[in-house]
PDB file of N, CA and C in Angstrom:
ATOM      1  N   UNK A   1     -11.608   1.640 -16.768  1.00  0.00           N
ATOM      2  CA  UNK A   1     -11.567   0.234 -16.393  1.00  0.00           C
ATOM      3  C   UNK A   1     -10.179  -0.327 -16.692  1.00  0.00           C
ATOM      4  N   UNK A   2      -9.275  -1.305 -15.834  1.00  0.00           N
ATOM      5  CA  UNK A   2      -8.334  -1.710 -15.641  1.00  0.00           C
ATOM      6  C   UNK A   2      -8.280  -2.568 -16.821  1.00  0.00           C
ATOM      7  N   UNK A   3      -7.574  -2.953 -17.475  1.00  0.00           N
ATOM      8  CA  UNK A   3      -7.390  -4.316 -18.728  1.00  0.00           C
ATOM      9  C   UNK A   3      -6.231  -4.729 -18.142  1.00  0.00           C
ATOM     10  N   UNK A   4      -6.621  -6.393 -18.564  1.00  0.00           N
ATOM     11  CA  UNK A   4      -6.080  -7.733 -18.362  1.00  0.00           C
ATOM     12  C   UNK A   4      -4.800  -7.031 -17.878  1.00  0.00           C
ATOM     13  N   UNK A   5      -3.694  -6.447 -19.306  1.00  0.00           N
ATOM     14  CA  UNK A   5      -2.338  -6.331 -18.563  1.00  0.00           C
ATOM     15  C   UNK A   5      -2.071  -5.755 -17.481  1.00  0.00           C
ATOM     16  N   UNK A   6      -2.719  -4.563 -17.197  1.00  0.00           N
ATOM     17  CA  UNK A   6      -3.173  -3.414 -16.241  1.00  0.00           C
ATOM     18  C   UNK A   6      -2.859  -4.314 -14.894  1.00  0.00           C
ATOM     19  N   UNK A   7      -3.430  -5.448 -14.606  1.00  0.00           N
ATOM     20  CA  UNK A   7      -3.493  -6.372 -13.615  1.00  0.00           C
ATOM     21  C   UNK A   7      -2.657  -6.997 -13.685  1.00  0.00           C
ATOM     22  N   UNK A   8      -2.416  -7.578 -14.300  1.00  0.00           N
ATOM     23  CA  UNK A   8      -0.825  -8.503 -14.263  1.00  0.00           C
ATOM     24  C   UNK A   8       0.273  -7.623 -14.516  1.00  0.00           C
ATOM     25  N   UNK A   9       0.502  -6.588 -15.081  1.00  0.00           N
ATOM     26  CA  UNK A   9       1.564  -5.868 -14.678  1.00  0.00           C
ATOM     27  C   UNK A   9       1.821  -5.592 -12.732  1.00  0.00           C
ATOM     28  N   UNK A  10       0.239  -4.966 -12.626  1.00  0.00           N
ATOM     29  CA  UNK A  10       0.696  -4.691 -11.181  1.00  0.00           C
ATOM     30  C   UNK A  10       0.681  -6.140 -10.220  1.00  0.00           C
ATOM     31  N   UNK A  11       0.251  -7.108 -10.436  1.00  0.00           N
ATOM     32  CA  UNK A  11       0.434  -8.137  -9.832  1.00  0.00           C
ATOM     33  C   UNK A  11       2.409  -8.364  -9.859  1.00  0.00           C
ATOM     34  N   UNK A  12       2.782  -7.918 -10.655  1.00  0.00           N
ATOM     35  CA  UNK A  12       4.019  -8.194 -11.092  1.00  0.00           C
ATOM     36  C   UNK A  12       4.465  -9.232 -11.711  1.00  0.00           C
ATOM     37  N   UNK A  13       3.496 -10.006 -12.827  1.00  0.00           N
ATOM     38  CA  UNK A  13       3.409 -11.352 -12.932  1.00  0.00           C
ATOM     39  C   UNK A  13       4.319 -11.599 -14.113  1.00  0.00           C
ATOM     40  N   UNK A  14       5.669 -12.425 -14.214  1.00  0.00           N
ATOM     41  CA  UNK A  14       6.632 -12.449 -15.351  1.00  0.00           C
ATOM     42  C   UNK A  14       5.676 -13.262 -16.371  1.00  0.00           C
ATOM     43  N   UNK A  15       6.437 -12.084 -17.474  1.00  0.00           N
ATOM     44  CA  UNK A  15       5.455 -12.329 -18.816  1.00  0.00           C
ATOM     45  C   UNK A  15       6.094 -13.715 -19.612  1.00  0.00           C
ATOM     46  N   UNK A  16       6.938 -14.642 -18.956  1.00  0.00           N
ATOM     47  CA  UNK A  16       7.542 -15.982 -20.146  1.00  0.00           C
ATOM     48  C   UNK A  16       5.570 -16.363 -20.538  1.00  0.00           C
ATOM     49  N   UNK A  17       6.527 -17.004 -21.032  1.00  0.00           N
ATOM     50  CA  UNK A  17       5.343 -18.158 -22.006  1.00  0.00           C
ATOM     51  C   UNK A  17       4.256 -18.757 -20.240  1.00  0.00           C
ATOM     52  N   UNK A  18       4.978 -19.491 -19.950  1.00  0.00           N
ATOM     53  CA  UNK A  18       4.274 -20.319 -18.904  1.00  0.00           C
ATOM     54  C   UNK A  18       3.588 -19.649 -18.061  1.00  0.00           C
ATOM     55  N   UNK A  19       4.294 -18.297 -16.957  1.00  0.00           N
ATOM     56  CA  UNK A  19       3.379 -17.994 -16.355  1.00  0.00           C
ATOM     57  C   UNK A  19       2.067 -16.898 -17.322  1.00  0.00           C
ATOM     58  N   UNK A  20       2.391 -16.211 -18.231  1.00  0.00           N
ATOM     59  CA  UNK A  20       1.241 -15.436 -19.150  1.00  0.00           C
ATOM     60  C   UNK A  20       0.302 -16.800 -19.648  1.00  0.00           C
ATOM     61  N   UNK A  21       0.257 -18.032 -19.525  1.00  0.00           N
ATOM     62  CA  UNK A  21      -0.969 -19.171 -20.332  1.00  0.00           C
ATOM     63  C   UNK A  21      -1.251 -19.161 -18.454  1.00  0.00           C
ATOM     64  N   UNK A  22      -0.513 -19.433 -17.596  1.00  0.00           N
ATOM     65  CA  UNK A  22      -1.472 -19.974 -16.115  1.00  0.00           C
ATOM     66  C   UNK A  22      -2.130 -18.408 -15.665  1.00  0.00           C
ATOM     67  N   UNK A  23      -2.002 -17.468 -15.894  1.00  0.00           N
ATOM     68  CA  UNK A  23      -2.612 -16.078 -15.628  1.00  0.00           C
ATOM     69  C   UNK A  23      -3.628 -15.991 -16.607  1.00  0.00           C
ATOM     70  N   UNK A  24      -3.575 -16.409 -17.784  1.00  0.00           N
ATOM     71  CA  UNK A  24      -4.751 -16.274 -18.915  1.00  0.00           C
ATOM     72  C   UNK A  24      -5.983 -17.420 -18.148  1.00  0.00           C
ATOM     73  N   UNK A  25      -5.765 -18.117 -17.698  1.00  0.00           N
ATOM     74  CA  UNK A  25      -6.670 -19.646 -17.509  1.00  0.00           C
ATOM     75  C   UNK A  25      -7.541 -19.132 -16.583  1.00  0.00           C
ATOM     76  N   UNK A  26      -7.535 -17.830 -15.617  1.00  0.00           N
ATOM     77  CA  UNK A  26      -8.292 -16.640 -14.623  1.00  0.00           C
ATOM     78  C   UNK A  26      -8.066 -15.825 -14.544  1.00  0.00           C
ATOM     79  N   UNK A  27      -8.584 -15.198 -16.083  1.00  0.00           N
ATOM     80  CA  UNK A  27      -8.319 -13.371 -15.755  1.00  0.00           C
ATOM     81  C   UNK A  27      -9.060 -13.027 -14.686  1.00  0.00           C
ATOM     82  N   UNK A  28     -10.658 -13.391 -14.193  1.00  0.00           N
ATOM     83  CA  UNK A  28     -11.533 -13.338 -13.517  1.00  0.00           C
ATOM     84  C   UNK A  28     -11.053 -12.956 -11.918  1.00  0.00           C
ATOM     85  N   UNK A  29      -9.849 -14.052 -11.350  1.00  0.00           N
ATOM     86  CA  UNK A  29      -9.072 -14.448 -10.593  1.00  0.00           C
ATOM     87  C   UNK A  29      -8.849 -13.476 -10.281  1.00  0.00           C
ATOM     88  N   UNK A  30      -7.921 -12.735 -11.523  1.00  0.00           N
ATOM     89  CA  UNK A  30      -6.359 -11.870 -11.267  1.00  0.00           C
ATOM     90  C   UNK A  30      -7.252 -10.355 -11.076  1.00  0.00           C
ATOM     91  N   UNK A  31      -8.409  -9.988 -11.999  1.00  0.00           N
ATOM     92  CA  UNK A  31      -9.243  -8.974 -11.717  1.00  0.00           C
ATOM     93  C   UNK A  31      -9.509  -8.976 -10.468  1.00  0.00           C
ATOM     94  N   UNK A  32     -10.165  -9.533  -9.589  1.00  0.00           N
ATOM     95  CA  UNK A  32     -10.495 -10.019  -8.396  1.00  0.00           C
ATOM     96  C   UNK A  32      -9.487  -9.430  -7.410  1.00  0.00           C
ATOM     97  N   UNK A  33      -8.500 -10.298  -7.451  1.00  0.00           N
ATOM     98  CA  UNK A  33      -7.220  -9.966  -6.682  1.00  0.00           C
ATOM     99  C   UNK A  33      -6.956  -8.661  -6.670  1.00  0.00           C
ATOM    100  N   UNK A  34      -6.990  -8.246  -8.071  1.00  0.00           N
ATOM    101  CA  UNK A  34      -6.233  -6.733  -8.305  1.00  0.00           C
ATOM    102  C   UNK A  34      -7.113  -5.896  -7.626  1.00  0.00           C
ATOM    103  N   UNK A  35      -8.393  -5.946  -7.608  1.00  0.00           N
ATOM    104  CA  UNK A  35      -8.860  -5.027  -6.896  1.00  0.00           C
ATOM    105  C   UNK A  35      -9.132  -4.838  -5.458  1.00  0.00           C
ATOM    106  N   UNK A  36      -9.183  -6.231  -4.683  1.00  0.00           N
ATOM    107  CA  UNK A  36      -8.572  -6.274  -3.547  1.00  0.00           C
ATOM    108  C   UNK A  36      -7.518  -6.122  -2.874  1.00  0.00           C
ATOM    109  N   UNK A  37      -6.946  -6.080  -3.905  1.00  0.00           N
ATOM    110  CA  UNK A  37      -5.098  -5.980  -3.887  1.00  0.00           C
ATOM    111  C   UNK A  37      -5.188  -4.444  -3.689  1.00  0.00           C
ATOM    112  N   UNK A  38      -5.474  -4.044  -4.532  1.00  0.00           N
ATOM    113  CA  UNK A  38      -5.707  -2.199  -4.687  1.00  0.00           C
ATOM    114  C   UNK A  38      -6.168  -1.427  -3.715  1.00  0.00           C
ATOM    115  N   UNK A  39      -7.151  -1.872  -3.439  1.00  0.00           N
ATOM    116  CA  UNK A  39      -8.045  -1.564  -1.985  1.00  0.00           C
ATOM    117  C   UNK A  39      -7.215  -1.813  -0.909  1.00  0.00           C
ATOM    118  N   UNK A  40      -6.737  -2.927  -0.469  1.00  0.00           N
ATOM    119  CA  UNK A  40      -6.253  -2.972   1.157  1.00  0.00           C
ATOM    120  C   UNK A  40      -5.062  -2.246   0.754  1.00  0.00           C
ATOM    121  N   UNK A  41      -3.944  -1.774  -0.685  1.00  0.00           N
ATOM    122  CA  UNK A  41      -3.116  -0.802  -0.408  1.00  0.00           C
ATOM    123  C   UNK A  41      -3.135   0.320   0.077  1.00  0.00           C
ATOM    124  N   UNK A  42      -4.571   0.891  -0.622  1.00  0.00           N
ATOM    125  CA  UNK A  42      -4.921   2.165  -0.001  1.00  0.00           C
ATOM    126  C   UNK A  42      -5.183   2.266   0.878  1.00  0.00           C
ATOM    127  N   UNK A  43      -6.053   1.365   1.878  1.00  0.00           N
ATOM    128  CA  UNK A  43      -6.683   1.537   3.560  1.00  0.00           C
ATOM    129  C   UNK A  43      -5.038   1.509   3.986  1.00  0.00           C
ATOM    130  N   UNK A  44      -4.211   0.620   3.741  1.00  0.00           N
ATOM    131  CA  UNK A  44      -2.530   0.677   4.291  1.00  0.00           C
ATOM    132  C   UNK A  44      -2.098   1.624   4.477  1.00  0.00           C
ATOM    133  N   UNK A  45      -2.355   2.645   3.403  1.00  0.00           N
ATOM    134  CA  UNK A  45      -1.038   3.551   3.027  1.00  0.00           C
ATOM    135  C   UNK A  45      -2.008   4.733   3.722  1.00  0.00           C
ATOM    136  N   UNK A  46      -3.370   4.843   3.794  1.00  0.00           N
ATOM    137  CA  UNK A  46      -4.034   5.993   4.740  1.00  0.00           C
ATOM    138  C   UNK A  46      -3.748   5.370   6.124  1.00  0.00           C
ATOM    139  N   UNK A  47      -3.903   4.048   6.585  1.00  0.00           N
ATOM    140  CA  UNK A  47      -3.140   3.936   7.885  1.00  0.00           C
ATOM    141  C   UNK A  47      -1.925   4.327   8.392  1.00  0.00           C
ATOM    142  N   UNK A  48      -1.074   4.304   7.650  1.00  0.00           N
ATOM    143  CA  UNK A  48       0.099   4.361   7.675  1.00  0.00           C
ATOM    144  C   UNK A  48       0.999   5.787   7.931  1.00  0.00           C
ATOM    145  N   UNK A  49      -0.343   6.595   6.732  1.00  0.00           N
ATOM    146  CA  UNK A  49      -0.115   8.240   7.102  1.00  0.00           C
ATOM    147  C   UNK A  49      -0.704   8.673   8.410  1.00  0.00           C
ATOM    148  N   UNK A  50      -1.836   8.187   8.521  1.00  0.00           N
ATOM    149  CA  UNK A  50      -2.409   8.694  10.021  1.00  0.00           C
ATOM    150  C   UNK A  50      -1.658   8.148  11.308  1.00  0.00           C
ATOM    151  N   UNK A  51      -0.767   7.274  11.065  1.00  0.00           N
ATOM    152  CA  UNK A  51      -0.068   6.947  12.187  1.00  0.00           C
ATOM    153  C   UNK A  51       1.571   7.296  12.475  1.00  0.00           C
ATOM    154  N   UNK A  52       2.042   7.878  11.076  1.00  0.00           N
ATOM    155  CA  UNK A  52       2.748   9.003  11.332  1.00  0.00           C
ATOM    156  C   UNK A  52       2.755  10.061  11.439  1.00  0.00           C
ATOM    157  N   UNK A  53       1.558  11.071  11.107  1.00  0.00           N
ATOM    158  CA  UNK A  53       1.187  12.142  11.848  1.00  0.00           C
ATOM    159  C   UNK A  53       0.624  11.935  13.481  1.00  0.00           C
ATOM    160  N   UNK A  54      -0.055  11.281  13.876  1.00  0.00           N
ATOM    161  CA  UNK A  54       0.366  10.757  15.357  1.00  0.00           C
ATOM    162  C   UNK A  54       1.798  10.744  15.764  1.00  0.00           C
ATOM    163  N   UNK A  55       2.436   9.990  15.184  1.00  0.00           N
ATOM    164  CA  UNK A  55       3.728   9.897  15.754  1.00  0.00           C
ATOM    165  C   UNK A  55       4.646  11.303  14.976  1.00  0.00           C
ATOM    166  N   UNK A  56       4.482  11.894  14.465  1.00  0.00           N
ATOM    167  CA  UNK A  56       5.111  13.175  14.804  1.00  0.00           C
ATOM    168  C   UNK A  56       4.714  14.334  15.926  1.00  0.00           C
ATOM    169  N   UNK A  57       3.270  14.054  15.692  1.00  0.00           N
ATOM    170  CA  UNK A  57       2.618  14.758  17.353  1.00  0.00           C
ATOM    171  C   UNK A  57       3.314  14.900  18.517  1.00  0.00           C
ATOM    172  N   UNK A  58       3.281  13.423  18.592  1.00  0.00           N
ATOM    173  CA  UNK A  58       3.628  13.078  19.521  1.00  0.00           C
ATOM    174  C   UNK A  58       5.320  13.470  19.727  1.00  0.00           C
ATOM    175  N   UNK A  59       6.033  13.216  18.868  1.00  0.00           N
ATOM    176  CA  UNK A  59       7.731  13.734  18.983  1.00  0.00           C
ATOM    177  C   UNK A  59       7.456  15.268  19.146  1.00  0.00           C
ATOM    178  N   UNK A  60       6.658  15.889  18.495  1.00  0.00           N
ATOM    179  CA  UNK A  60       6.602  17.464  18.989  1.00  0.00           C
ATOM    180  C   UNK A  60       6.297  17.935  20.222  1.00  0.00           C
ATOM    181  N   UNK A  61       5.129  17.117  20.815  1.00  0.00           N
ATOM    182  CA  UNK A  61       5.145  17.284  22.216  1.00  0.00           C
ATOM    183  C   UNK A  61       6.016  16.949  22.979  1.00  0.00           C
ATOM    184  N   UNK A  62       6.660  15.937  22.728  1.00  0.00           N
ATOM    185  CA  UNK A  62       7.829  15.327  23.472  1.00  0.00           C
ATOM    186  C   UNK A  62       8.830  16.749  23.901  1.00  0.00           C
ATOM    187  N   UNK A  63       9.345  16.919  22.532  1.00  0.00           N
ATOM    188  CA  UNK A  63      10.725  17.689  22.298  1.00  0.00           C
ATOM    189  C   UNK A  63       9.928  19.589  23.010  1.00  0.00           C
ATOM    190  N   UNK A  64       8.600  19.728  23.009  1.00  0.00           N
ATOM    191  CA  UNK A  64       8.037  20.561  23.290  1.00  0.00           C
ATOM    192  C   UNK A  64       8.351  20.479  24.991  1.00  0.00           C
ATOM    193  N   UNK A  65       7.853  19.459  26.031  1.00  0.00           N
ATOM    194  CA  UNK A  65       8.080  19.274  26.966  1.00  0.00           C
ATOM    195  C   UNK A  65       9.579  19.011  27.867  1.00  0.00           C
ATOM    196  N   UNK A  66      10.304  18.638  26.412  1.00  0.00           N
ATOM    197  CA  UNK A  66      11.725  19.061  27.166  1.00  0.00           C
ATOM    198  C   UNK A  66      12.157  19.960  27.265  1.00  0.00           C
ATOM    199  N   UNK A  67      12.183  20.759  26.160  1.00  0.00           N
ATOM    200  CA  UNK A  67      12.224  22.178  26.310  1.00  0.00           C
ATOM    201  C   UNK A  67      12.061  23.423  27.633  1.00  0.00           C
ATOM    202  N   UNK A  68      10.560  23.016  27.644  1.00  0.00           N
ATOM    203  CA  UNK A  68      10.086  23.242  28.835  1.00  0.00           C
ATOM    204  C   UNK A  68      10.161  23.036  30.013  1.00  0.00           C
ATOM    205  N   UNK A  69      11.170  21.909  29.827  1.00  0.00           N
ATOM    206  CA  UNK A  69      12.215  21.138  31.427  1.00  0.00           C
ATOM    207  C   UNK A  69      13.056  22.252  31.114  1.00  0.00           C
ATOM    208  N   UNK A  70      13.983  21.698  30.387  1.00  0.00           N
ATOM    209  CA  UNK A  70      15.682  22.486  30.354  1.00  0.00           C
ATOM    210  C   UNK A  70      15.399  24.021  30.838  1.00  0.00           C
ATOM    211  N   UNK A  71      14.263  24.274  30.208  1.00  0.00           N
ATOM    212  CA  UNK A  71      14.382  26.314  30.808  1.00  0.00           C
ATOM    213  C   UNK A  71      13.849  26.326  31.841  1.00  0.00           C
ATOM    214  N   UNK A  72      13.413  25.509  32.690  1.00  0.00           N
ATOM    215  CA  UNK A  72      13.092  25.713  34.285  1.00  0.00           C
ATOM    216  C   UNK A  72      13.502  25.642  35.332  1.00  0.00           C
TER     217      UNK A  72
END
């Protein structure tokens, strides 16, 4: 299980005085966030891979089909 700092570290939240008392006033909040936060990174970053393996496919076929010009 994630603790308080765990979340506000990755929130990136500067530790002065002021913003660590307005982050304390909803840890509830920042838990919340963080794990939504966490979640749509990962659906991102698996989008993100599956759409550059597409797009290398796709450059392989490309460079595959020129190929296949130039020697004909």
């Amino acid at each position: 299980m994630k603790t308080d700092f765990d979340c506000y570290e990755a929130l990136g939240v500067a530790w002065s005085k002021r913003s660590y008392q307005i982050v304390l006033l909803d840890s509830d909040r920042v838990r919340s966030l963080y794990s939504t936060e966490a979640q749509n990174a990962r659906q991102r970053y698996k989008q993100v891979r599956e759409l550059s393996s597409v797009n290398n496919l796709r450059k392989a076929i490309s460079r595959s089909e020129f190929k296949n010009i130039s020697s004909s």
